[in-house]
PDB file of N, CA and C in Angstrom:
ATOM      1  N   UNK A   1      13.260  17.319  -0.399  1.00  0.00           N
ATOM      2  CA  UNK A   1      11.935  17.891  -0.467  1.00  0.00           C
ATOM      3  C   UNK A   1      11.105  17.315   0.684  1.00  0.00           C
ATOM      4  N   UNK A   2      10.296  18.509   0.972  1.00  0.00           N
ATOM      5  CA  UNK A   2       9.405  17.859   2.575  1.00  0.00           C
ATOM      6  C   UNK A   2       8.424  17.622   2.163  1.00  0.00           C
ATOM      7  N   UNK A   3       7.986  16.367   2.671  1.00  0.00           N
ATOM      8  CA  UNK A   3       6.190  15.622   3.049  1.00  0.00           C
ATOM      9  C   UNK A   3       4.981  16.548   2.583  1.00  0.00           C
ATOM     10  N   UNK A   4       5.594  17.955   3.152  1.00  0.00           N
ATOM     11  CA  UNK A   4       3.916  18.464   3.130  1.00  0.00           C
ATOM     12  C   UNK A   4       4.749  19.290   1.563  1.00  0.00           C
ATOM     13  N   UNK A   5       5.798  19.659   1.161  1.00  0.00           N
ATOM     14  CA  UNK A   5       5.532  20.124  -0.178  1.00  0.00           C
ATOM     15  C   UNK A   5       5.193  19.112  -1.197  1.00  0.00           C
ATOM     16  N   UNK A   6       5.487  17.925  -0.816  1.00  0.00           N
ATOM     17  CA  UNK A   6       4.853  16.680  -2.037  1.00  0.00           C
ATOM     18  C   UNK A   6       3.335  16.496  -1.948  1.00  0.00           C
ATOM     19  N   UNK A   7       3.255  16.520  -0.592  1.00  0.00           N
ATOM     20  CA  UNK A   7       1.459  16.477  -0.591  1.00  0.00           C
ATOM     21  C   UNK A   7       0.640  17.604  -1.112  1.00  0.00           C
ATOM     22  N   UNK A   8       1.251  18.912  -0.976  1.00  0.00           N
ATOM     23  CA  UNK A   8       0.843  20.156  -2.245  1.00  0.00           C
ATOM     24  C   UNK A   8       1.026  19.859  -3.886  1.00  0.00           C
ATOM     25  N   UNK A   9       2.004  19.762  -3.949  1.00  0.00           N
ATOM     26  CA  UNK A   9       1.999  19.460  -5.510  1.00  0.00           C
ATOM     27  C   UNK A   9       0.920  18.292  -5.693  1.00  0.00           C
ATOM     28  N   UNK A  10       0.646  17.234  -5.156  1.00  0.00           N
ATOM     29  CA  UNK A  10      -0.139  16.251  -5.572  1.00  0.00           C
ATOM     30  C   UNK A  10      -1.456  17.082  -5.644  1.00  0.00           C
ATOM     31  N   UNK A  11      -1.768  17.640  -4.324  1.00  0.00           N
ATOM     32  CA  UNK A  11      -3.257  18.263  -4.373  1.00  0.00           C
ATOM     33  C   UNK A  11      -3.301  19.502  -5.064  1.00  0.00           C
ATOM     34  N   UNK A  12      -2.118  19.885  -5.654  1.00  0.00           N
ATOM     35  CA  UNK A  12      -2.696  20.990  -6.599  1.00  0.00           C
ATOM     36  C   UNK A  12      -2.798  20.337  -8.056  1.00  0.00           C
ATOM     37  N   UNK A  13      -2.177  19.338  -7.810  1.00  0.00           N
ATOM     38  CA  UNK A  13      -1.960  18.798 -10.193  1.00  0.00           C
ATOM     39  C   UNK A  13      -3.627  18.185  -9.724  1.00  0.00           C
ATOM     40  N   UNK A  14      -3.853  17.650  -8.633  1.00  0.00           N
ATOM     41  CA  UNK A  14      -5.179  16.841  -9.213  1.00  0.00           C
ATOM     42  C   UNK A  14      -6.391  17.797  -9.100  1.00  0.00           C
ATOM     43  N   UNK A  15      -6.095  19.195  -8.357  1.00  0.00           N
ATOM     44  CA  UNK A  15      -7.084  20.089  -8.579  1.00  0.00           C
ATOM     45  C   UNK A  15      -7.244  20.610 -10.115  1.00  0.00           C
ATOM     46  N   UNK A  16      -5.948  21.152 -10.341  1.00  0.00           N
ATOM     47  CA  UNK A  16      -5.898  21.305 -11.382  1.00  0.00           C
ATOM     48  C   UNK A  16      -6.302  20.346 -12.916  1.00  0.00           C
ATOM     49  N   UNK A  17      -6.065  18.994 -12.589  1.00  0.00           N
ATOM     50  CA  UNK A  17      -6.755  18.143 -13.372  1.00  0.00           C
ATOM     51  C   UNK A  17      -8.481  18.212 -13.654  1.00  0.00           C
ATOM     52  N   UNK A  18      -8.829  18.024 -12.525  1.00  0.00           N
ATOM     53  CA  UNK A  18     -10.645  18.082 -12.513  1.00  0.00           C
ATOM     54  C   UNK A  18     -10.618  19.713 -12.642  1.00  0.00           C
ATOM     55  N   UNK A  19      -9.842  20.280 -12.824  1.00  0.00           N
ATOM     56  CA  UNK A  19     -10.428  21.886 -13.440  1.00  0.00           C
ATOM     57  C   UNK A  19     -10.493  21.592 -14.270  1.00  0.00           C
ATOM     58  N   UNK A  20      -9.597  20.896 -15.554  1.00  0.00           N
ATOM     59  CA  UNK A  20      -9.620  21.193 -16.978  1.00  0.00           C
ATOM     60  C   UNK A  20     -10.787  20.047 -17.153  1.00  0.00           C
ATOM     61  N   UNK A  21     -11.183  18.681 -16.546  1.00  0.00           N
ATOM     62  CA  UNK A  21     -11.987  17.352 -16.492  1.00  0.00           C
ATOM     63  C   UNK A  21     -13.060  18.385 -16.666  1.00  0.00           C
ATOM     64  N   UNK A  22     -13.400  19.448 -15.319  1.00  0.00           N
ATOM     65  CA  UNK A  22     -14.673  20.452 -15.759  1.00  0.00           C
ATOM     66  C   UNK A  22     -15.223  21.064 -16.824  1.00  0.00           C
ATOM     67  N   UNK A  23     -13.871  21.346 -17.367  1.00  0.00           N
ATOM     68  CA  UNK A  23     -14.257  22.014 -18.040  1.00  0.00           C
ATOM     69  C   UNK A  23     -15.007  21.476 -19.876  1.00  0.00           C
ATOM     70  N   UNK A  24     -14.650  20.240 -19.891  1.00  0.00           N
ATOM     71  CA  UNK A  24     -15.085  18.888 -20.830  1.00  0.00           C
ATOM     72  C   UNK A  24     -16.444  19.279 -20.854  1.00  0.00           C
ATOM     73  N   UNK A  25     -16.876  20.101 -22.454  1.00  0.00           N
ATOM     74  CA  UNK A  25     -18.700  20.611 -22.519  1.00  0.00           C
ATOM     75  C   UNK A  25     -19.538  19.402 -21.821  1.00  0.00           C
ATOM     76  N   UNK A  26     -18.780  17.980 -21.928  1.00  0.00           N
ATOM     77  CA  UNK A  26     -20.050  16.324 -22.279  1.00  0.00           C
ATOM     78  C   UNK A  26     -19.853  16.550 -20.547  1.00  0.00           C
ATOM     79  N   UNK A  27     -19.481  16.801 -19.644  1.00  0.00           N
ATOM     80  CA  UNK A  27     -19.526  16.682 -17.976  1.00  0.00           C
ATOM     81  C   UNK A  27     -20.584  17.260 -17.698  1.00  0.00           C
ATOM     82  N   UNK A  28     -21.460  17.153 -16.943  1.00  0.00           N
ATOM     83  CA  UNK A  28     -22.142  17.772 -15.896  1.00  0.00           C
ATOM     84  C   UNK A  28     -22.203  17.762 -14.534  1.00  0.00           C
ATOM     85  N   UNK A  29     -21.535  17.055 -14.313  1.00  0.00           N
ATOM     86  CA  UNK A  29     -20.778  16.614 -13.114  1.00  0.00           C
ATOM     87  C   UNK A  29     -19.297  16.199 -12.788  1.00  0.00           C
ATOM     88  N   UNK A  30     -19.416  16.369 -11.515  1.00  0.00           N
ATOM     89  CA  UNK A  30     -17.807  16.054 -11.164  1.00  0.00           C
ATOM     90  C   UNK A  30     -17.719  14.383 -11.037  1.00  0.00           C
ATOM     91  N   UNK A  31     -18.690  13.789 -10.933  1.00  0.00           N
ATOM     92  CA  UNK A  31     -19.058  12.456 -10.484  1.00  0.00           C
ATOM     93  C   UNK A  31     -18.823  11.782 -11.962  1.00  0.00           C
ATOM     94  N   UNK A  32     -19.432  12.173 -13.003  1.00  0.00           N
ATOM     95  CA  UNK A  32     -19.048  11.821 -14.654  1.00  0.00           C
ATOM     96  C   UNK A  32     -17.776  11.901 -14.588  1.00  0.00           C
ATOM     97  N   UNK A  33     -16.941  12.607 -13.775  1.00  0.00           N
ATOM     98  CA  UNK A  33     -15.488  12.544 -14.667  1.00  0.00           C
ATOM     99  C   UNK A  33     -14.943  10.904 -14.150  1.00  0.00           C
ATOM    100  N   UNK A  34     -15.551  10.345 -12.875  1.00  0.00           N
ATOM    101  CA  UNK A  34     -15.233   9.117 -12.311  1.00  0.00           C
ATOM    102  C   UNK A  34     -15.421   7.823 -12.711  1.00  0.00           C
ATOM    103  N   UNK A  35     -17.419   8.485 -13.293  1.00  0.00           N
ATOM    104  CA  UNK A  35     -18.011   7.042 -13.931  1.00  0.00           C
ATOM    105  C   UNK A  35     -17.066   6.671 -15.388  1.00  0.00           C
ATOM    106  N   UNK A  36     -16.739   7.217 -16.471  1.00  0.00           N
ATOM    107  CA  UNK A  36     -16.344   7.109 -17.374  1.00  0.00           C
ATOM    108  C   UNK A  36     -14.941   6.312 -17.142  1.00  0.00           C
ATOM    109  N   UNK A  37     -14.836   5.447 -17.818  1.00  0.00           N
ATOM    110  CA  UNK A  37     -13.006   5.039 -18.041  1.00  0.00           C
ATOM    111  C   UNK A  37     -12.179   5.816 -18.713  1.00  0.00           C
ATOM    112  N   UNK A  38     -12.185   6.649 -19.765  1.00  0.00           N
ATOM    113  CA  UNK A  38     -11.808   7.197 -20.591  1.00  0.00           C
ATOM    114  C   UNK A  38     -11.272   8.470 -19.736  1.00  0.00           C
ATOM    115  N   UNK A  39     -12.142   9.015 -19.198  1.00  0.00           N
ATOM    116  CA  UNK A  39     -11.944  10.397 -18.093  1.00  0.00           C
ATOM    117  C   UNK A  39     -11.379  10.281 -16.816  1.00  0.00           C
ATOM    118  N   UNK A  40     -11.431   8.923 -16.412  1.00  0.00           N
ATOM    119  CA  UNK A  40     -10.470   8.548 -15.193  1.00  0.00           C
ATOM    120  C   UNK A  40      -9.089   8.446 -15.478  1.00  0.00           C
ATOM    121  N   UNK A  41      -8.742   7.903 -17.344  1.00  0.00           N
ATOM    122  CA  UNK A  41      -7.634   7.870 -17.780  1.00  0.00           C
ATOM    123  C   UNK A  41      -6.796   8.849 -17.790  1.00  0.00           C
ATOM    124  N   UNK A  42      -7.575   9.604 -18.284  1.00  0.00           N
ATOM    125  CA  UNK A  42      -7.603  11.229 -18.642  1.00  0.00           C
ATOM    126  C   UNK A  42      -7.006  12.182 -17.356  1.00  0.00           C
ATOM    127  N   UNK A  43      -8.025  11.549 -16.396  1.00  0.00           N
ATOM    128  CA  UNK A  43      -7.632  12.944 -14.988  1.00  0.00           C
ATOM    129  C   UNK A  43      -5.673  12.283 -14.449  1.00  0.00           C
ATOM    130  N   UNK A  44      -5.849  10.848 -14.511  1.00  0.00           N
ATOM    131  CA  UNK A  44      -4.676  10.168 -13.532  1.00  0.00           C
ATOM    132  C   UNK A  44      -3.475  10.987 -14.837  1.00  0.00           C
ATOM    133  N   UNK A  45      -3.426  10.862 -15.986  1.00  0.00           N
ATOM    134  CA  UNK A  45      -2.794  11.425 -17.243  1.00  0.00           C
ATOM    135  C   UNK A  45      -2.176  12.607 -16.817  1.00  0.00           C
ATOM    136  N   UNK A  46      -3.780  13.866 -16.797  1.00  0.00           N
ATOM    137  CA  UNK A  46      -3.141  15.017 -16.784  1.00  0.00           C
ATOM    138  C   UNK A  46      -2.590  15.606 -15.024  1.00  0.00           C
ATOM    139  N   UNK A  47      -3.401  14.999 -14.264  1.00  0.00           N
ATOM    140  CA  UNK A  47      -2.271  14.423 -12.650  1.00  0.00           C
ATOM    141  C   UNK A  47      -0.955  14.512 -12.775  1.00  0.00           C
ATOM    142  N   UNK A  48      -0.564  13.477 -13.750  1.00  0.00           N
ATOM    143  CA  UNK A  48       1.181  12.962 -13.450  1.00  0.00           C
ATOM    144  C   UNK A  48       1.996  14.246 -14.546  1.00  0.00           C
ATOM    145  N   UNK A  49       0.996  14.796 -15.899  1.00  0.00           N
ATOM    146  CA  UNK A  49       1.918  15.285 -16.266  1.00  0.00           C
ATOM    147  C   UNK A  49       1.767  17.088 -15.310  1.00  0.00           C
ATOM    148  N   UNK A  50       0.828  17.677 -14.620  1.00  0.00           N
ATOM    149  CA  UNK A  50       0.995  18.320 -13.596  1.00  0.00           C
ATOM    150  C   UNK A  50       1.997  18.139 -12.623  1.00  0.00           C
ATOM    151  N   UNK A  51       2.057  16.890 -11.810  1.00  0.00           N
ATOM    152  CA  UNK A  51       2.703  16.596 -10.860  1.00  0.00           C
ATOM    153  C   UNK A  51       4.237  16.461 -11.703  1.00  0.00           C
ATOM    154  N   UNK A  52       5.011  16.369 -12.521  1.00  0.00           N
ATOM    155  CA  UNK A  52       5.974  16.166 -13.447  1.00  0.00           C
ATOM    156  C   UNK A  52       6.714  18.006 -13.273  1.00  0.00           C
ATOM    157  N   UNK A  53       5.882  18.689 -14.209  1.00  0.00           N
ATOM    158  CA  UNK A  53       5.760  19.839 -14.336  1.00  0.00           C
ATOM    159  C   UNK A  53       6.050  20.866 -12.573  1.00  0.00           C
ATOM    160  N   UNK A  54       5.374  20.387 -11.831  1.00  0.00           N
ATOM    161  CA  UNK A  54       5.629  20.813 -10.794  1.00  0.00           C
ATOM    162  C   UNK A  54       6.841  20.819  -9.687  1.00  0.00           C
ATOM    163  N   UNK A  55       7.147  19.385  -9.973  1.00  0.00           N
ATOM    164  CA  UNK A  55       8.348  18.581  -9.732  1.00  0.00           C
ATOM    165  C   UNK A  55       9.810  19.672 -10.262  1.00  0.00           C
ATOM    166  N   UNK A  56       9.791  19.535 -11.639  1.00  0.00           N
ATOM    167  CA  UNK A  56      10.499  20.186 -12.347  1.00  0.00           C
ATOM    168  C   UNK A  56      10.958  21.492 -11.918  1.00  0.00           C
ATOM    169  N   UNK A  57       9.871  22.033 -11.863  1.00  0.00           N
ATOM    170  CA  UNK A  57       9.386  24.023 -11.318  1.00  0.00           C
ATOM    171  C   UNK A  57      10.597  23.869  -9.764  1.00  0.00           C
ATOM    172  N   UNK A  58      10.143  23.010  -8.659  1.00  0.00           N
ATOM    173  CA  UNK A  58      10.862  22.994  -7.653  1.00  0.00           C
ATOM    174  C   UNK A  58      12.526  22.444  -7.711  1.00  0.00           C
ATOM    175  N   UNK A  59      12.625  21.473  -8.457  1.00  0.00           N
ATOM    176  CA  UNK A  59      13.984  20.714  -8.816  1.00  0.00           C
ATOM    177  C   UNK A  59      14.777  22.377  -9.315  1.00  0.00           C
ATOM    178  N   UNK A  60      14.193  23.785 -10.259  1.00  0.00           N
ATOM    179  CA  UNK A  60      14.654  24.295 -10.807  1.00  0.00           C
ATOM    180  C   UNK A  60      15.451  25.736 -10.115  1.00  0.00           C
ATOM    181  N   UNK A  61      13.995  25.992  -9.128  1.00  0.00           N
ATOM    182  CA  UNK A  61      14.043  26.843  -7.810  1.00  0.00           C
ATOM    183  C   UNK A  61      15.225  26.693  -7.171  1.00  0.00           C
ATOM    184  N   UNK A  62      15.377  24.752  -6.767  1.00  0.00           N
ATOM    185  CA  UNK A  62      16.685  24.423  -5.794  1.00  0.00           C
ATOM    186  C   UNK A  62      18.010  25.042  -6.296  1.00  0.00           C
ATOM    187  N   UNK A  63      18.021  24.518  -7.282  1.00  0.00           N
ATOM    188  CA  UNK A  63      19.258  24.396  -7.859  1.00  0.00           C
ATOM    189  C   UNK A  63      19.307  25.822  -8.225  1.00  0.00           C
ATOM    190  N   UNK A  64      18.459  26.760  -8.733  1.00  0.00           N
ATOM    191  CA  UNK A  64      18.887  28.332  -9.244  1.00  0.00           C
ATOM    192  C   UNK A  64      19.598  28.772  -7.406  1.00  0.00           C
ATOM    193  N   UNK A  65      18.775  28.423  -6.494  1.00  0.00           N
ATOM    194  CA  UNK A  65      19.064  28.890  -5.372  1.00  0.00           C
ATOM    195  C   UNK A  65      20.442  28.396  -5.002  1.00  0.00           C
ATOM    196  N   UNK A  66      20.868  27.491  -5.004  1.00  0.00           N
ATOM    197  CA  UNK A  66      21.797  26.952  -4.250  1.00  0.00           C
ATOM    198  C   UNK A  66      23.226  27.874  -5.181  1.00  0.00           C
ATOM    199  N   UNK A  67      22.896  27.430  -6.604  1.00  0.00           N
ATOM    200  CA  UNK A  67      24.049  28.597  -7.459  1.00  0.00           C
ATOM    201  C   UNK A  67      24.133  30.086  -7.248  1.00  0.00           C
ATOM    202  N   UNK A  68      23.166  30.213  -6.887  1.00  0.00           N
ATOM    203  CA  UNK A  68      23.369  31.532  -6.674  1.00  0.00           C
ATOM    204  C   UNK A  68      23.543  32.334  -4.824  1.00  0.00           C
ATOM    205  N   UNK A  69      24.012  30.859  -4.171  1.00  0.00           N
ATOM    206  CA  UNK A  69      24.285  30.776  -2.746  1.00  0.00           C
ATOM    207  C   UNK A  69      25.609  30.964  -3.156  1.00  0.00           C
ATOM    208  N   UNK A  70      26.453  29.463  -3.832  1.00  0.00           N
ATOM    209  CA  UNK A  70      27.685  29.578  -3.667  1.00  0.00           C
ATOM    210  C   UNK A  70      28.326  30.779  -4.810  1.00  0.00           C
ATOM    211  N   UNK A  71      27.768  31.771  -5.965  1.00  0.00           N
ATOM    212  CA  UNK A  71      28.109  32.663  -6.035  1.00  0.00           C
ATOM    213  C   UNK A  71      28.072  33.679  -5.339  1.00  0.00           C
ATOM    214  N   UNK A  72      27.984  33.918  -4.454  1.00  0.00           N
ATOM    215  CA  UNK A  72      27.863  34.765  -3.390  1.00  0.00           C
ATOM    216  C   UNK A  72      28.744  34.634  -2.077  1.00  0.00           C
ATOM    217  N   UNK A  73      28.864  33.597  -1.744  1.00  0.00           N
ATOM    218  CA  UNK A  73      30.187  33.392  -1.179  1.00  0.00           C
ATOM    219  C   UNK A  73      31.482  33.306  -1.619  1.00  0.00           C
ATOM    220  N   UNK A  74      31.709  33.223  -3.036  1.00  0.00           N
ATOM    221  CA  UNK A  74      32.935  33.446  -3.934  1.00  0.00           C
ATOM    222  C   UNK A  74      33.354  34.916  -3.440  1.00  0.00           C
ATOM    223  N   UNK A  75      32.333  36.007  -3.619  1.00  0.00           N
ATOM    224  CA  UNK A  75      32.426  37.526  -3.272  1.00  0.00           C
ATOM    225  C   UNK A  75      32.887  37.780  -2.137  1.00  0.00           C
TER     226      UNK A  75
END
């Protein structure tokens, strides 16, 4: 896996994190999701299980691709 697809998945799970952090009724800010401990716990949390999830998605891509390379050269 290349540099800049790891640096996407990171910047999309943590976008995606402070989307759902937003969406928390008690926020009014993006700056609250920082001050709080609880919500910093929260964003690094739903981060890794994004970044996990994403991980996975590509690990799944490879491998469908590559099987369905060497079935194709069987033919």
């Amino acid at each position: 896996m290349t540099k800049k697809a790891r640096i996407t998945i990171f910047i999309l799970s943590l976008a995606l994190a402070l989307i759902f952090g937003g969406l928390d009724y008690e926020s009014h800010a993006v700056l609250d999701l920082f001050l709080n401990k609880g919500n910093l716990l929260a964003l690094c949390v739903y981060t890794l299980l994004f970044m996990s999830t994403g991980y996975t998605g590509v690990w799944i891509y490879t491998e469908a691709k590559s099987v369905l390379k060497k079935n194709r050269s069987r033919i």
